[in-house]
N, C-alpha and C. Protein backbone atom coordinates (compact mmCIF):
# COMPACT_ATOMS: atom_id res chain seq x y z
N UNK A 1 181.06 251.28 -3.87
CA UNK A 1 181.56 250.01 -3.40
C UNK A 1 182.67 249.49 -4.31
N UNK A 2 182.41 249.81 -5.59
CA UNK A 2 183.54 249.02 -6.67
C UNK A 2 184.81 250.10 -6.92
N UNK A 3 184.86 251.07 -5.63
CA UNK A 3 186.21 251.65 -5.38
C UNK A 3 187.13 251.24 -4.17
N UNK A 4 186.11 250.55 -3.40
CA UNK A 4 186.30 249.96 -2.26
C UNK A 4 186.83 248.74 -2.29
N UNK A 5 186.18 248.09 -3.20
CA UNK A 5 186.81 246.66 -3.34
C UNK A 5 188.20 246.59 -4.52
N UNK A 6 188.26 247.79 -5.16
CA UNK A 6 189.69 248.25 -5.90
C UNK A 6 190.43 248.14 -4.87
N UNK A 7 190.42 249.10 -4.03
CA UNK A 7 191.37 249.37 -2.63
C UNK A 7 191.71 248.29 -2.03
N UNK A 8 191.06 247.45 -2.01
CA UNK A 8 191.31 246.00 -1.20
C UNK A 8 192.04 245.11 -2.03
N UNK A 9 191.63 244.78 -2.90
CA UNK A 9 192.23 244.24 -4.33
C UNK A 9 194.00 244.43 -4.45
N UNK A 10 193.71 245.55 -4.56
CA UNK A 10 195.51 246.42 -4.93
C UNK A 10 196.61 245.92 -3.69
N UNK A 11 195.61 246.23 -2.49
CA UNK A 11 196.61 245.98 -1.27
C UNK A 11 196.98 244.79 -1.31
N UNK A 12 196.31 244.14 -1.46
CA UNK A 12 196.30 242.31 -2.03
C UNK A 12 197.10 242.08 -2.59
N UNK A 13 197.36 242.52 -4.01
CA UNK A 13 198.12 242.34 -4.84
C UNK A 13 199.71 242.98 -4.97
N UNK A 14 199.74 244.30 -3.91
CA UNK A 14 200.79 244.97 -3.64
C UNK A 14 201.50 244.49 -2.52
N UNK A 15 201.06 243.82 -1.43
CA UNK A 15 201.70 243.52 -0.12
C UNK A 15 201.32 242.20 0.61
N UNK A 16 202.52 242.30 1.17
CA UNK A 16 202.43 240.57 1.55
C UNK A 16 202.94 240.35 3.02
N UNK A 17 201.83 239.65 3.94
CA UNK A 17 202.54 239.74 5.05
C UNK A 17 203.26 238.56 5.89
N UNK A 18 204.05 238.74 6.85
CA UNK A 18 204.87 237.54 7.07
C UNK A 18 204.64 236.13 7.34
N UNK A 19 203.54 235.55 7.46
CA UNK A 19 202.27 234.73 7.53
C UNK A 19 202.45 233.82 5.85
N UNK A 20 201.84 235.00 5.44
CA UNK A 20 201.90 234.47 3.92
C UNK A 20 203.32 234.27 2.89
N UNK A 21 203.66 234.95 3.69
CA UNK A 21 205.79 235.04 2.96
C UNK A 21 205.94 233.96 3.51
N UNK A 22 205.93 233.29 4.73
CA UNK A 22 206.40 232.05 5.46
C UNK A 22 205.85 230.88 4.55
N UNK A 23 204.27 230.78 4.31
CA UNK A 23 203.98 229.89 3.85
C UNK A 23 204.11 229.59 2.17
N UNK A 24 204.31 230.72 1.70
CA UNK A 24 204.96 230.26 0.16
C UNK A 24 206.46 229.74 0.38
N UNK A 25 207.12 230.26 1.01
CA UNK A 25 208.90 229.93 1.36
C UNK A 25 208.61 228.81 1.87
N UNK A 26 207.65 227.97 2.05
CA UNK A 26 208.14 226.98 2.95
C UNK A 26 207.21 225.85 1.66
N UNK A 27 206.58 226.42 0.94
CA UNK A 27 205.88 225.62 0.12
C UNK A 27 206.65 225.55 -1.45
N UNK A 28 207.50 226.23 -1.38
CA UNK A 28 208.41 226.14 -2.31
C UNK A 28 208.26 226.91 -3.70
N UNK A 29 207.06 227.87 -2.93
CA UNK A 29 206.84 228.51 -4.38
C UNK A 29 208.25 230.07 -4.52
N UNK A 30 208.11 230.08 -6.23
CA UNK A 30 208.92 230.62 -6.53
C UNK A 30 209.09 232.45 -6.13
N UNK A 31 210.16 232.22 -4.78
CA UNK A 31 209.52 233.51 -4.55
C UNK A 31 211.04 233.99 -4.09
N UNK A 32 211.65 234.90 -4.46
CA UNK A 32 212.77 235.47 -4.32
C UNK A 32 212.60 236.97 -3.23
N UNK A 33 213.05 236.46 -2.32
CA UNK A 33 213.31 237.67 -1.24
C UNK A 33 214.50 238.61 -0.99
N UNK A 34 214.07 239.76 -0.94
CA UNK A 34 215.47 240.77 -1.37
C UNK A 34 215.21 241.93 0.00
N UNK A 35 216.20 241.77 0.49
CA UNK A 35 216.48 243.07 1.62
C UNK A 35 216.77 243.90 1.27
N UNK A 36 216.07 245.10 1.35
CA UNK A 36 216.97 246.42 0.27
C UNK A 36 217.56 247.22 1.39
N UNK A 37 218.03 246.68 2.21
CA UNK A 37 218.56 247.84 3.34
C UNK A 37 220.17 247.50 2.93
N UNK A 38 221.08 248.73 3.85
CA UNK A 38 222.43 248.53 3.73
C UNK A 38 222.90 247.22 3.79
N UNK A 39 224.42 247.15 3.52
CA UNK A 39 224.90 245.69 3.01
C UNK A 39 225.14 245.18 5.28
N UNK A 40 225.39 246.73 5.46
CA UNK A 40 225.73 246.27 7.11
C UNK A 40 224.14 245.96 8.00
N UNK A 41 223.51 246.31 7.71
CA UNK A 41 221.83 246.08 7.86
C UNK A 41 221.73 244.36 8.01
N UNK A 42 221.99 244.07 6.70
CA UNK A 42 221.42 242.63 6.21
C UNK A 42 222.87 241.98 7.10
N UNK A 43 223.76 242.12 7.14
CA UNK A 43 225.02 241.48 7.76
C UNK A 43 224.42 241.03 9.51
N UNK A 44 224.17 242.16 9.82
CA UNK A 44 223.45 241.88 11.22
C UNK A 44 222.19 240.79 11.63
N UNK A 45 221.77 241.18 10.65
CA UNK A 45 220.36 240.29 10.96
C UNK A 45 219.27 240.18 9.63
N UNK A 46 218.99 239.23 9.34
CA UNK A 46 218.26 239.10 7.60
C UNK A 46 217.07 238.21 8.15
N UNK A 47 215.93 237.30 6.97
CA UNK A 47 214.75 236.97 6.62
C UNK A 47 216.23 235.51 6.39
N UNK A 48 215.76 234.32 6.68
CA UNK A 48 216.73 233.47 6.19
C UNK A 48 216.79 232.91 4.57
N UNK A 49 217.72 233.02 3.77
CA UNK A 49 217.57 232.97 2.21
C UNK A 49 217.34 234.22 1.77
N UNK A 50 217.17 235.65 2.45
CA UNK A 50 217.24 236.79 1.59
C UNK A 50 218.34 236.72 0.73
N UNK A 51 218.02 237.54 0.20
CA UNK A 51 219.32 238.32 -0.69
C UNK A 51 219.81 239.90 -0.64
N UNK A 52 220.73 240.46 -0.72
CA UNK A 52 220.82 241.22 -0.04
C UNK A 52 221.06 242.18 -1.43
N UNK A 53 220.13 243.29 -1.68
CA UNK A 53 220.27 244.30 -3.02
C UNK A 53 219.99 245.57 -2.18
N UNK A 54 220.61 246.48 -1.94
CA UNK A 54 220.10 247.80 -1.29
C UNK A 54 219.61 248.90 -2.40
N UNK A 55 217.81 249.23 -2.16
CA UNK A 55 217.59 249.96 -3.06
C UNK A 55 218.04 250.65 -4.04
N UNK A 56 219.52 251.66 -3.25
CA UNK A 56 220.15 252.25 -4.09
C UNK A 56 220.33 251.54 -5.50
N UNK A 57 221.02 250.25 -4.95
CA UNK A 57 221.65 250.22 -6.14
C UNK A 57 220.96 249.18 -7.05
N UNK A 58 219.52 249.15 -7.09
CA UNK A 58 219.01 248.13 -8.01
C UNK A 58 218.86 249.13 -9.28
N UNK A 59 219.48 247.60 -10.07
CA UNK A 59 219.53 248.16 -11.86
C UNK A 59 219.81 246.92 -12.25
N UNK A 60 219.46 247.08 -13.59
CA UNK A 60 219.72 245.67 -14.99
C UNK A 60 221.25 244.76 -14.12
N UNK A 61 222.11 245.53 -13.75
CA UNK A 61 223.14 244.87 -13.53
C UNK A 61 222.71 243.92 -12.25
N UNK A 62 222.75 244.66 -11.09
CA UNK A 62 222.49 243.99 -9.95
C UNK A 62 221.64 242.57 -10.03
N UNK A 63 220.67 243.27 -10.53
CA UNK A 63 219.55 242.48 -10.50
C UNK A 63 219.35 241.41 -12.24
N UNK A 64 220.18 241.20 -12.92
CA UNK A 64 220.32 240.54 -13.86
C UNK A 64 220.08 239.42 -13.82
N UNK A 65 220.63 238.49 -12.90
CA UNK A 65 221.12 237.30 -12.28
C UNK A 65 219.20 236.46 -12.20
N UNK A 66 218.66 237.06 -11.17
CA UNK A 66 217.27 237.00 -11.07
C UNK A 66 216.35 236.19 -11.88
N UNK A 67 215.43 235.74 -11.62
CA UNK A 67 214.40 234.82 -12.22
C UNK A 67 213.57 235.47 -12.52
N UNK A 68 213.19 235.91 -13.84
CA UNK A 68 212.41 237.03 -14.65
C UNK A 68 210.80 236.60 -13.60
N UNK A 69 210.17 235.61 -13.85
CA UNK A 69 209.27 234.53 -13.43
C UNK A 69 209.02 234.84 -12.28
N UNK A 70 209.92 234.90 -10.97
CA UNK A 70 209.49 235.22 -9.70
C UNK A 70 209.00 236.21 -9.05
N UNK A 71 208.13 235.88 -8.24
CA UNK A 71 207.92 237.30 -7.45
C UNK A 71 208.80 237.44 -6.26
N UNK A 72 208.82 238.58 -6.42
CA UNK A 72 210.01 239.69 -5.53
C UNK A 72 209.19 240.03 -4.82
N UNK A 73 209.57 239.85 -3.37
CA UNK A 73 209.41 240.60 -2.27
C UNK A 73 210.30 241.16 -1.52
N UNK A 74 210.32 242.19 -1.39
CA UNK A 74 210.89 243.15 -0.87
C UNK A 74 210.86 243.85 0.82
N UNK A 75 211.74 243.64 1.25
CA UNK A 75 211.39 244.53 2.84
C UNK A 75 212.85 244.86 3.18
N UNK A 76 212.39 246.01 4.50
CA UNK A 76 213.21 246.71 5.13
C UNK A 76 213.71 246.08 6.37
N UNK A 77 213.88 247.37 7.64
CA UNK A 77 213.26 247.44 8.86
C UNK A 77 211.66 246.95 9.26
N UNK A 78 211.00 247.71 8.81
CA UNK A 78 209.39 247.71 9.34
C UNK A 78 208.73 249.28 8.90
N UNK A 79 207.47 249.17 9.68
CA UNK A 79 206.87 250.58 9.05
C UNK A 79 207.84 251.91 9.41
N UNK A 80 208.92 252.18 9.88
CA UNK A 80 209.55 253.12 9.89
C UNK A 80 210.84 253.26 9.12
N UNK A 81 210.69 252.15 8.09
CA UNK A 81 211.70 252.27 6.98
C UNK A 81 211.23 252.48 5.89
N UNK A 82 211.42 252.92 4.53
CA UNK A 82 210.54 253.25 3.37
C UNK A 82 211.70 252.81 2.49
N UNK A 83 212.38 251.59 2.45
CA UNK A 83 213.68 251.36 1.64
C UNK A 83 212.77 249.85 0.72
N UNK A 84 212.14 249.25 1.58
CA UNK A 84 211.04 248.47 0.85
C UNK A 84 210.95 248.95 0.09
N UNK A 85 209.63 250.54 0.37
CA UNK A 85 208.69 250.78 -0.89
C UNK A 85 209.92 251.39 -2.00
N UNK A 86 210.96 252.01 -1.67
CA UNK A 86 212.02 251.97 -2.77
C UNK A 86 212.38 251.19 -3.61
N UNK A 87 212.76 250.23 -2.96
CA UNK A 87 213.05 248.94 -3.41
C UNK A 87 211.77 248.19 -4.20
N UNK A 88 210.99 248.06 -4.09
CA UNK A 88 209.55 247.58 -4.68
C UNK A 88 209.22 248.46 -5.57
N UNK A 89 209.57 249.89 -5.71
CA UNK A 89 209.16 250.42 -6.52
C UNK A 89 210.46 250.15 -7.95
N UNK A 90 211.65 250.29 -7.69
CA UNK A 90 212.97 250.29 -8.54
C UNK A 90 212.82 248.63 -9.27
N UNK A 91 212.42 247.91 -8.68
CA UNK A 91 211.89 246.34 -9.29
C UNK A 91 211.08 246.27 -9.57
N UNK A 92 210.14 246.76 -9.69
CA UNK A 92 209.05 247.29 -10.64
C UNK A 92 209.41 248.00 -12.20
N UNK A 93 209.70 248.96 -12.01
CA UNK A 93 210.37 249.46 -12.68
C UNK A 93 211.28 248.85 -13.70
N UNK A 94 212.09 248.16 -13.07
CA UNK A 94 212.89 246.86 -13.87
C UNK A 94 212.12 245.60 -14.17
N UNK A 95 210.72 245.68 -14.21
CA UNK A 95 209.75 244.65 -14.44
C UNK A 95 209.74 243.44 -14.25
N UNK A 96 210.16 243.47 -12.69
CA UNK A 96 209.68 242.28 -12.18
C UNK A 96 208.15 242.12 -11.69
N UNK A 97 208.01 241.38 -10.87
CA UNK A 97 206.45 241.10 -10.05
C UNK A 97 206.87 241.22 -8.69
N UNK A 98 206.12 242.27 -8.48
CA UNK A 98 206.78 242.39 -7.03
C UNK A 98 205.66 242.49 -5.43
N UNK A 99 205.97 242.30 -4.71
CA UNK A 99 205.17 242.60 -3.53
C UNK A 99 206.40 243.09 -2.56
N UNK A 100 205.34 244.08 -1.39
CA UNK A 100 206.30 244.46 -0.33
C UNK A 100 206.02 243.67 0.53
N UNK A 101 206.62 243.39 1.91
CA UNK A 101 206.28 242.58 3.07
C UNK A 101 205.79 243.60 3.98
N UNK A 102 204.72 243.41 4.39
CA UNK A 102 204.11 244.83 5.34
C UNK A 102 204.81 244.34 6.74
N UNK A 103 205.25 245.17 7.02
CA UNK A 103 205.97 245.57 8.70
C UNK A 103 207.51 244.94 8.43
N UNK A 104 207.81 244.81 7.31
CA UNK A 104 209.36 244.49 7.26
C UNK A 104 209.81 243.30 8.50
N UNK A 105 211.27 243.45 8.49
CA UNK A 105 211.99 242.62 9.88
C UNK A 105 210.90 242.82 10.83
N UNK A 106 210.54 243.36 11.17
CA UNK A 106 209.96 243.75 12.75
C UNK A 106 208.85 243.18 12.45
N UNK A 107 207.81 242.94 11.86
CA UNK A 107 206.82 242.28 11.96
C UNK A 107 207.70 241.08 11.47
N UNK A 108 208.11 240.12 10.61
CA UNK A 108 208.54 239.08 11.06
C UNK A 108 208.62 238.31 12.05
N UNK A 109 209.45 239.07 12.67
CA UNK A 109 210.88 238.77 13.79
C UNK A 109 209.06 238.67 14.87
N UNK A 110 207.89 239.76 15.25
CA UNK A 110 207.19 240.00 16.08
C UNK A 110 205.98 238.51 15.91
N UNK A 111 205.70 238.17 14.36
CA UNK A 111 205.67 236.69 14.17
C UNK A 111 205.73 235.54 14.36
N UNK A 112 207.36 235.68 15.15
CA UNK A 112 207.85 234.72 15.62
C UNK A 112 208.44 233.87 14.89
N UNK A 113 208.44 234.31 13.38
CA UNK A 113 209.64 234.01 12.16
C UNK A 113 211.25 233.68 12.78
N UNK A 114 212.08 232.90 12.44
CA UNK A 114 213.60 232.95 12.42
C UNK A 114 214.43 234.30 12.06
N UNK A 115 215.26 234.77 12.20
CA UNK A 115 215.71 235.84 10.76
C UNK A 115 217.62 234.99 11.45
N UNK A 116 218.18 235.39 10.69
CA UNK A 116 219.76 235.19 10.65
C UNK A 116 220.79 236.08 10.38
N UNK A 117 222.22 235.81 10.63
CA UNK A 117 223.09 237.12 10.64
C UNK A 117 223.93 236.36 8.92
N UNK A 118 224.50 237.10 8.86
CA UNK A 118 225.72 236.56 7.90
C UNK A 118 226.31 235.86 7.95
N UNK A 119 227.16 235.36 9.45
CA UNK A 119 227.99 234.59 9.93
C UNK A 119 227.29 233.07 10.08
N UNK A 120 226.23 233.63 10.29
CA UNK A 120 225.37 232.02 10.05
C UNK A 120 224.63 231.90 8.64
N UNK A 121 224.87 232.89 7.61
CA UNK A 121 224.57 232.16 6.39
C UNK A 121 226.17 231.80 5.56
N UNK A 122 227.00 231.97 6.54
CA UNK A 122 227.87 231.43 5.75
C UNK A 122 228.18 230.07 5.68
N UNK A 123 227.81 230.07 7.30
CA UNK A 123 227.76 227.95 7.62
C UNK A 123 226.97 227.34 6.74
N UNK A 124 226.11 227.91 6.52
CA UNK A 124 224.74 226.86 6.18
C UNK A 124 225.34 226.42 5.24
């Protein structure tokens, strides 16, 4: 049983779903959201307030700027993208606190979440 409740634990602590991403973002807790898909990906359609870091290229530089303090969440597409767990893993790595968003955009967006293009985060 106390491998079982590890397993549950971890997922907990590793992933976060759009439910719970909504209600910290909206509660103001400190939570920095990062799209790791292409820069033309996030141009099309984003999480509103992402930020846009594509796995590739997370490093000290990119990611400098950042709030040591926050947790990072990370997403893609959805379960048929693995640029999240890239991305979650490379910010890790660079020791942040991180969680993935399970089902990426697509569970969002299936939520019934907002998401936005570029052209409308430029108005805002």
């Amino acid at each position: 049983m106390k491998e079982q409740l590890d397993h549950y634990a971890s997922k907990l602590a590793y992933e976060t779903d759009s439910w719970d991403l909504k209600v910290a973002l909206e509660a103001g807790e400190n939570v920095v959201v990062i799209d790791a898909r292409s820069p033309e990906a996030f141009e099309e359609e984003h999480i509103p307030g992402a930020i846009n870091i594509p796995h590739r290229e997370m490093n000290p530089e990119t990611t400098g700027h950042l709030d040591a303090e926050a947790l990072i969440v990370t997403y893609c597409d959805g379960i048929g993208c693995n640029a999240s767990t890239k991305g979650a893993l490379n910010m890790t790595r660079l020791g942040f606190r991180v969680k993935e968003l399970m089902g990426g955009l697509d569970w969002w967006k299936r939520d019934g979440h907002p998401t936005e293009s570029a052209a409308q985060s430029a108005k805002s």
